[in-house]
Protein backbone atom coordinates (compact mmCIF):
# COMPACT_ATOMS: atom_id res chain seq x y z
CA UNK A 1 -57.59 21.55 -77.74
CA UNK A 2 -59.81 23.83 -76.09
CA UNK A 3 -62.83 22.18 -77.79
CA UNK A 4 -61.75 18.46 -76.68
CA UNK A 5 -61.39 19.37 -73.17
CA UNK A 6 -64.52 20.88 -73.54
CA UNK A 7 -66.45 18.02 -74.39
CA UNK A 8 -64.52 15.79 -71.92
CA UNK A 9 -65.60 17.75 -69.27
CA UNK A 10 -69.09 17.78 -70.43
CA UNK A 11 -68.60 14.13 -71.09
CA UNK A 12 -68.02 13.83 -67.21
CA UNK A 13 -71.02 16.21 -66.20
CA UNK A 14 -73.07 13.74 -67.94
CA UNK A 15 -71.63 11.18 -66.64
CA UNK A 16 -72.42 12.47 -63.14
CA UNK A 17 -75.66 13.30 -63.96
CA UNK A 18 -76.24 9.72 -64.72
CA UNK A 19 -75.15 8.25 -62.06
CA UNK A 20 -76.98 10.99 -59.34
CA UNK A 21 -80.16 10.30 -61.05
CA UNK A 22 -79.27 6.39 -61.06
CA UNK A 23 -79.11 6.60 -57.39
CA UNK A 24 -81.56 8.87 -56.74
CA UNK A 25 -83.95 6.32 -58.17
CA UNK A 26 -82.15 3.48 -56.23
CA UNK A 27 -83.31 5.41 -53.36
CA UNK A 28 -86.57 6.17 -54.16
CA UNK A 29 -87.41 2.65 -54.90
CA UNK A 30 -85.94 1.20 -51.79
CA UNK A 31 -87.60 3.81 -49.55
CA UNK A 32 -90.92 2.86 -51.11
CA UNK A 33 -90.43 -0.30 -51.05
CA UNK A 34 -89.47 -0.10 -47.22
CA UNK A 35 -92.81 1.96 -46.60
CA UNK A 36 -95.16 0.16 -47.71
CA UNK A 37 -93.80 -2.56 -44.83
CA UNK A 38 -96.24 -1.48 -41.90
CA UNK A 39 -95.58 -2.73 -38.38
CA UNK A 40 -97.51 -5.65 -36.86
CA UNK A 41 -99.47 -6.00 -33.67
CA UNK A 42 -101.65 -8.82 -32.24
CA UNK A 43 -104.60 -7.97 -31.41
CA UNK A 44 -107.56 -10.19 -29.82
CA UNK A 45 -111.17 -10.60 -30.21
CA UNK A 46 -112.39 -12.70 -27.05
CA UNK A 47 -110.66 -15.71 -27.74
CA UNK A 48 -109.78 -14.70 -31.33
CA UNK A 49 -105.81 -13.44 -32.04
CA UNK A 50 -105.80 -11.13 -35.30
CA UNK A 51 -102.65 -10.26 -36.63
CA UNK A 52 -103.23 -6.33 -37.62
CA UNK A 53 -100.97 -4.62 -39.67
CA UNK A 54 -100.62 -0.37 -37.96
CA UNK A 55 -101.67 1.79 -40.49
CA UNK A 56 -100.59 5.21 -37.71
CA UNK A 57 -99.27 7.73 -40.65
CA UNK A 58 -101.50 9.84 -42.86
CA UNK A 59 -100.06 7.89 -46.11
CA UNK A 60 -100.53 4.57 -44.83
CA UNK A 61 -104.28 5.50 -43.85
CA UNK A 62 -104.83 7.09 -47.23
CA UNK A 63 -103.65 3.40 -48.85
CA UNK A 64 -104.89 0.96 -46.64
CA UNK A 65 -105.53 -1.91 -48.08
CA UNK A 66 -105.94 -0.97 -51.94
CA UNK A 67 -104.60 -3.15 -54.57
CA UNK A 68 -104.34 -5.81 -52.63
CA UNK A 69 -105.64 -9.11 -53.98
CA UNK A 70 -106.32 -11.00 -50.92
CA UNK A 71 -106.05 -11.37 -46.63
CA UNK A 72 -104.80 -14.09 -45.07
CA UNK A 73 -106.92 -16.16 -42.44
CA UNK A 74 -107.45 -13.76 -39.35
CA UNK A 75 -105.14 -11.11 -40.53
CA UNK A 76 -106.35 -7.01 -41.23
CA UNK A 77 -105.25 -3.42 -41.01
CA UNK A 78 -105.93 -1.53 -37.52
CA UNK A 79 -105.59 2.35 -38.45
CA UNK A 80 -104.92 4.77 -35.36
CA UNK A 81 -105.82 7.83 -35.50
CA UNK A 82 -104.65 11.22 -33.15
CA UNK A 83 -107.79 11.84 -31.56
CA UNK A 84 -111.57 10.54 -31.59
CA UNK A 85 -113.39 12.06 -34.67
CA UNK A 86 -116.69 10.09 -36.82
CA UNK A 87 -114.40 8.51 -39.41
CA UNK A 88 -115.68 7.32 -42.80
CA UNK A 89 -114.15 4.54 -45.22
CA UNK A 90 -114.58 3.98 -48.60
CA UNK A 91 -113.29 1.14 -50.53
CA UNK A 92 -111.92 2.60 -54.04
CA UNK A 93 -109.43 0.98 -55.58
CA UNK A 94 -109.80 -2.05 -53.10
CA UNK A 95 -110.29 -5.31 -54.46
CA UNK A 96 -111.49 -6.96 -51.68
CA UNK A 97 -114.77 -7.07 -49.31
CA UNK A 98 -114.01 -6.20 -46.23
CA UNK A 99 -115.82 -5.74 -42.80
CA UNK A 100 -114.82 -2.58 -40.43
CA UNK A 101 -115.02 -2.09 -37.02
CA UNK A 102 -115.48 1.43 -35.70
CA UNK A 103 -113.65 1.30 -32.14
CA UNK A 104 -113.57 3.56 -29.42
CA UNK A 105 -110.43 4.68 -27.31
CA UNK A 106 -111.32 2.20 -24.68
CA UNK A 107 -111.52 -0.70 -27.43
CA UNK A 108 -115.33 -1.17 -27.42
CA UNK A 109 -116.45 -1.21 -30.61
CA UNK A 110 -119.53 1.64 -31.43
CA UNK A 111 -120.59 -0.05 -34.80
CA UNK A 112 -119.65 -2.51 -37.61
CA UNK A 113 -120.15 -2.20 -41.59
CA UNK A 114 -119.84 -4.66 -44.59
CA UNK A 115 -117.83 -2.86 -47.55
CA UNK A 116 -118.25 -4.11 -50.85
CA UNK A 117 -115.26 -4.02 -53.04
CA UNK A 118 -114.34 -0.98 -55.91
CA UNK A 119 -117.08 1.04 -54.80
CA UNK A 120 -117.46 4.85 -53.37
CA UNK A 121 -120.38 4.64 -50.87
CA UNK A 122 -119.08 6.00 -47.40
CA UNK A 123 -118.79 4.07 -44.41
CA UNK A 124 -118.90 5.98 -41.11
CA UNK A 125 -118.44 5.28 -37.54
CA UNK A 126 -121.88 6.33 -35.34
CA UNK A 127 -119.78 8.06 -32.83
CA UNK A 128 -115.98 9.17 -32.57
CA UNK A 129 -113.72 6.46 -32.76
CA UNK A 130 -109.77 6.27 -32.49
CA UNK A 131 -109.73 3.24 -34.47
CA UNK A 132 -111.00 1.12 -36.95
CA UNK A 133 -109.98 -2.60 -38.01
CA UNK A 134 -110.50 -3.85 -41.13
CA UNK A 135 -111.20 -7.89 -41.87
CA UNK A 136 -112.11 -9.80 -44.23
CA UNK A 137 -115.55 -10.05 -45.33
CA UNK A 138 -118.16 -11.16 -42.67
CA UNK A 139 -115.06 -12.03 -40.26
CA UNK A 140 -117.02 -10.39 -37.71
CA UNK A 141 -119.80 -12.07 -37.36
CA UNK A 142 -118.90 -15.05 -38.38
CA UNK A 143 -116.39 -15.15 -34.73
CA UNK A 144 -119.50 -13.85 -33.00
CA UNK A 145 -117.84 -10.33 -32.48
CA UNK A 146 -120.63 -7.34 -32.69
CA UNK A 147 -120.92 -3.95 -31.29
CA UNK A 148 -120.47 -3.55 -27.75
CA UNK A 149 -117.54 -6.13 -28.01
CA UNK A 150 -113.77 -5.10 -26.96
CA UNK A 151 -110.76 -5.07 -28.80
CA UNK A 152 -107.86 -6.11 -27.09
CA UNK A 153 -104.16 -5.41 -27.77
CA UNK A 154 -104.71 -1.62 -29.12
């Protein structure tokens, strides 16, 4: 008798156990899931609207916009950061080109760089900056938008 109610009882700690770690998982995935869902903002260039998703936390700067396959038309990743520093990009373990502006509190942009995909080489603003936006290949010049140009919307 003792021995049955024994393994009963251990029966129902491992049933417990299953069940905490099945929802601990639940959890985790759906908490993932919901962070990697950044907030939106429109932003402008002259006449141009981009649709920027706010990379403002220290994980969703680290990510950015690795693994992703593709942008769509006039759509990036503005990152904010807490105060003006020289900030440098890299691009591993993102597959595609990108162009980066280096902007300055006020929205003027100091500088622009092209960013060729899966590579290491550093990419750095020529002054401090408290943001940088991230387009699509040769998006930048291709809407006539250099340094010395303003970002609106930040």
């Amino acid at each position: 008798m003792f021995f049955e109610r024994k393994l009963t009882k251990l029966g129902s700690l491992a049933q417990l156990s299953a069940l905490a770690l099945c929802l601990t998982l639940l959890l985790t995935e759906t908490q993932s899931a919901s962070a990697q869902t950044l907030p939106v903002k429109r932003l402008t260039a002259g006449m141009h609207v981009i649709t920027a998703e706010i990379a403002a936390t220290d994980a969703a700067r680290t990510k950015g916009l690795m693994f992703r396959d593709s942008l769509e038309p006039n759509h990036g990743m503005v990152f904010v950061f807490e105060q003006a520093n020289v900030q440098c990009f890299w691009m591993k373990n993102t597959k595609i080109a990108l162009s980066i502006a280096f902007i300055k509190a006020n929205g003027v942009i100091t500088n622009i760089a092209e960013m060729a995909p899966m590579t290491e080489t550093s990419h750095c603003s020529t002054e401090p900056v408290l943001y940088t936006l991230e387009m699509e290949e040769g998006w930048f010049a291709k809407h006539g938008v250099s340094a010395g140009k303003s970002i609106g919307g930040l």
